[in-house]
C-alpha atoms as a PDB file:
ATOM      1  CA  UNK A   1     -56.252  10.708  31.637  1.00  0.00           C
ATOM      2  CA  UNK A   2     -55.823  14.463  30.377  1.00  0.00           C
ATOM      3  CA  UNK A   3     -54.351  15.606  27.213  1.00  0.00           C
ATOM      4  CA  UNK A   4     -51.247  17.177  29.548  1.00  0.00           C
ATOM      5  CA  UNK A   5     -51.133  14.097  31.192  1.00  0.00           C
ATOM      6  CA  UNK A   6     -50.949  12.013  27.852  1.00  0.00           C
ATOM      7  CA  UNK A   7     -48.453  14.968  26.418  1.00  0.00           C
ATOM      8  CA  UNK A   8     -46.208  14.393  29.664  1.00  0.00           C
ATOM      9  CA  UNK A   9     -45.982  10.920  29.591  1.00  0.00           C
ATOM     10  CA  UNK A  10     -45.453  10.776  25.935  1.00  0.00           C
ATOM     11  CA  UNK A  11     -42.861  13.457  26.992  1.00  0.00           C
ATOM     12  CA  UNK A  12     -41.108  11.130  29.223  1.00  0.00           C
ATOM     13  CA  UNK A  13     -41.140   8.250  26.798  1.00  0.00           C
ATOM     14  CA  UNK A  14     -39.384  10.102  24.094  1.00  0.00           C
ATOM     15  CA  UNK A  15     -36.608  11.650  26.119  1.00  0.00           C
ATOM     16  CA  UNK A  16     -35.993   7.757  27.648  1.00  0.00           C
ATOM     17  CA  UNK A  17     -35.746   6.699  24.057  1.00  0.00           C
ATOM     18  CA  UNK A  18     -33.559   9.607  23.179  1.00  0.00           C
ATOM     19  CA  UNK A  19     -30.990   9.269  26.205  1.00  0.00           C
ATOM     20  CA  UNK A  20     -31.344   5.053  25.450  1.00  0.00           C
ATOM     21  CA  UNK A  21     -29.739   6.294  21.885  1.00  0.00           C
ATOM     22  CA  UNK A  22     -27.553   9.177  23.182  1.00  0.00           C
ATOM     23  CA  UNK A  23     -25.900   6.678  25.459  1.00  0.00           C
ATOM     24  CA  UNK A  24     -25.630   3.809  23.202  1.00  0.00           C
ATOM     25  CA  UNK A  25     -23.544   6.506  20.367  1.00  0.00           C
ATOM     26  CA  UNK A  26     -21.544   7.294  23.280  1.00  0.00           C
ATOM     27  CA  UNK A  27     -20.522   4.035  23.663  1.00  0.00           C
ATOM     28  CA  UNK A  28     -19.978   3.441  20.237  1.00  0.00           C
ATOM     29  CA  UNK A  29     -17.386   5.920  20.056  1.00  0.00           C
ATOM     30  CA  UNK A  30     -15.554   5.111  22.721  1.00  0.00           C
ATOM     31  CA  UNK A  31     -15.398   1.471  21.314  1.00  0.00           C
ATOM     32  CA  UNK A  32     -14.517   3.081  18.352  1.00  0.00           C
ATOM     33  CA  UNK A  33     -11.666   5.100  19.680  1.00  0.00           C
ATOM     34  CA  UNK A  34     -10.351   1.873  21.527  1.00  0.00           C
ATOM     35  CA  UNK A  35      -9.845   0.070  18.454  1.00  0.00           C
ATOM     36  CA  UNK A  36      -8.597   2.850  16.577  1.00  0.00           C
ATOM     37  CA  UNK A  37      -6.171   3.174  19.262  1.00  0.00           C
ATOM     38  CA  UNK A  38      -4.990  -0.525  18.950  1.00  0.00           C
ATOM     39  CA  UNK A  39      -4.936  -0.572  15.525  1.00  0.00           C
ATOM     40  CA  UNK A  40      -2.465   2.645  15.313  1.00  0.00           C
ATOM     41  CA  UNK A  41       0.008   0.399  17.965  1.00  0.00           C
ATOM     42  CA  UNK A  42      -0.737  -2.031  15.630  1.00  0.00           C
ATOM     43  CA  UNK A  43       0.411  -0.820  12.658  1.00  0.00           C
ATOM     44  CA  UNK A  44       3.240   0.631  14.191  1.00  0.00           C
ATOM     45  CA  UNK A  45       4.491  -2.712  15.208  1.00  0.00           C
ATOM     46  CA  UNK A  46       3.127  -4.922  12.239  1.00  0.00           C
ATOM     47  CA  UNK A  47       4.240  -3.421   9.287  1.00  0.00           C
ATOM     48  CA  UNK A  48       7.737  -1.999   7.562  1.00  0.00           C
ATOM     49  CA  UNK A  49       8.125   1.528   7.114  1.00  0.00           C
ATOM     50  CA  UNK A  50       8.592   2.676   3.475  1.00  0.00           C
ATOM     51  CA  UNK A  51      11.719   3.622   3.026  1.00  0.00           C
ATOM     52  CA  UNK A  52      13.115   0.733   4.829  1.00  0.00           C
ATOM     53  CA  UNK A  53      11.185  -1.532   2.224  1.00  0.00           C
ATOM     54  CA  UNK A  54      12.635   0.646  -0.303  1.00  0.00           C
ATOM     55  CA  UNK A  55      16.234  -0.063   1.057  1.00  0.00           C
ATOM     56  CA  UNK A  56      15.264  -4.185   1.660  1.00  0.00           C
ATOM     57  CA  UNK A  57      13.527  -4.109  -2.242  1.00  0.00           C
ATOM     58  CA  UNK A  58      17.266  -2.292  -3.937  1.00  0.00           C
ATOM     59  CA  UNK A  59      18.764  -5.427  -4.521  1.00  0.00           C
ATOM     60  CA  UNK A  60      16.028  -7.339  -5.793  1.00  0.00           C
ATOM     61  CA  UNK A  61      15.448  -4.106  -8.451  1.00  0.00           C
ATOM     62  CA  UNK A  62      18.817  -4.404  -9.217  1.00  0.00           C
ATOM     63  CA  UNK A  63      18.491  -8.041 -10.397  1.00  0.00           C
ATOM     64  CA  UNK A  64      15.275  -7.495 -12.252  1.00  0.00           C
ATOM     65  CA  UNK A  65      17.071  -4.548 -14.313  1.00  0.00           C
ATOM     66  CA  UNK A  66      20.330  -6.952 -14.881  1.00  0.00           C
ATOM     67  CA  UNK A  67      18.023  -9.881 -16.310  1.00  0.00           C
ATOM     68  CA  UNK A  68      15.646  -6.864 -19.020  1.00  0.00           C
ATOM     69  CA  UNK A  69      19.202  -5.569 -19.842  1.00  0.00           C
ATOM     70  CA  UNK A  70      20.358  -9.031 -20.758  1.00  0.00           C
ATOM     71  CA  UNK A  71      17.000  -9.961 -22.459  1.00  0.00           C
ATOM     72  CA  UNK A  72      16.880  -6.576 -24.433  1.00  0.00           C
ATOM     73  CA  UNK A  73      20.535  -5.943 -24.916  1.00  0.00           C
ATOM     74  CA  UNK A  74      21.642  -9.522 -25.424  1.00  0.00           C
ATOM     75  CA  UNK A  75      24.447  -9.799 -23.159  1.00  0.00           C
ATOM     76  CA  UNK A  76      25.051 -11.877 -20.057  1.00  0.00           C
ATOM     77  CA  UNK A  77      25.264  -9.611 -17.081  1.00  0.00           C
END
Protein backbone atom coordinates (compact mmCIF):
# COMPACT_ATOMS: atom_id res chain seq x y z
CA UNK A 1 0.00 0.00 0.00
CA UNK A 2 0.92 3.81 -0.71
CA UNK A 3 1.33 6.51 1.75
CA UNK A 4 -2.15 8.16 0.09
CA UNK A 5 -3.59 4.99 0.33
CA UNK A 6 -2.59 4.53 4.11
CA UNK A 7 -3.53 8.51 4.61
CA UNK A 8 -7.09 7.69 3.01
CA UNK A 9 -7.90 4.86 4.86
CA UNK A 10 -6.69 6.29 8.05
CA UNK A 11 -8.92 9.16 6.70
CA UNK A 12 -11.91 7.03 6.63
CA UNK A 13 -11.31 5.48 10.00
CA UNK A 14 -11.22 8.71 11.83
CA UNK A 15 -14.27 10.34 10.32
CA UNK A 16 -16.25 6.71 11.22
CA UNK A 17 -15.00 7.23 14.72
CA UNK A 18 -15.94 10.86 14.69
CA UNK A 19 -19.63 10.44 13.25
CA UNK A 20 -19.77 7.01 15.84
CA UNK A 21 -19.27 9.99 18.61
CA UNK A 22 -21.22 12.79 16.84
CA UNK A 23 -24.18 10.46 16.78
CA UNK A 24 -23.91 8.97 20.11
CA UNK A 25 -23.89 13.09 21.73
CA UNK A 26 -26.82 13.45 19.64
CA UNK A 27 -28.50 10.94 21.28
CA UNK A 28 -27.49 11.91 24.51
CA UNK A 29 -29.19 15.06 24.26
CA UNK A 30 -32.16 14.10 23.11
CA UNK A 31 -32.33 11.59 26.10
CA UNK A 32 -31.42 14.38 27.97
CA UNK A 33 -34.12 16.69 26.82
CA UNK A 34 -36.72 13.78 27.36
CA UNK A 35 -36.08 13.58 30.90
CA UNK A 36 -35.76 17.10 31.43
CA UNK A 37 -39.05 17.32 29.89
CA UNK A 38 -40.62 14.75 32.36
CA UNK A 39 -39.09 15.99 35.16
CA UNK A 40 -40.53 19.74 34.53
CA UNK A 41 -44.32 17.80 34.31
CA UNK A 42 -43.05 16.32 37.16
CA UNK A 43 -42.44 18.88 39.32
CA UNK A 44 -45.33 20.63 38.28
CA UNK A 45 -47.51 17.90 39.52
CA UNK A 46 -45.37 16.60 42.57
CA UNK A 47 -44.68 19.38 44.57
CA UNK A 48 -46.64 22.56 46.38
CA UNK A 49 -46.11 25.86 45.12
CA UNK A 50 -44.61 28.36 47.63
CA UNK A 51 -46.93 30.52 48.53
CA UNK A 52 -49.52 27.94 48.96
CA UNK A 53 -47.07 26.24 51.56
CA UNK A 54 -46.74 29.57 52.99
CA UNK A 55 -50.62 29.85 53.40
CA UNK A 56 -50.84 25.76 54.65
CA UNK A 57 -47.51 26.60 57.20
CA UNK A 58 -49.62 30.19 58.87
CA UNK A 59 -51.24 28.33 61.38
CA UNK A 60 -48.64 26.13 62.47
CA UNK A 61 -46.30 29.63 62.82
CA UNK A 62 -48.91 30.94 64.67
CA UNK A 63 -48.77 28.17 67.32
CA UNK A 64 -45.02 28.09 67.51
CA UNK A 65 -45.07 32.04 68.29
CA UNK A 66 -48.08 31.45 70.99
CA UNK A 67 -45.97 28.62 72.85
CA UNK A 68 -42.09 31.26 72.77
CA UNK A 69 -44.54 34.02 73.94
CA UNK A 70 -45.77 31.87 76.77
CA UNK A 71 -42.25 30.43 77.51
CA UNK A 72 -40.60 33.98 77.39
CA UNK A 73 -43.42 36.09 78.64
CA UNK A 74 -44.81 33.66 81.18
CA UNK A 75 -48.35 33.67 80.40
CA UNK A 76 -50.70 30.99 79.13
CA UNK A 77 -51.83 31.90 75.68
Amino acid sequence: MSTEQIMISLLGVVCTALGWFLNEMYRAVEKLKDDMSELEIKIGTDFVRYDRLQDMLKPIHQGIEEIKSWITGGKKP
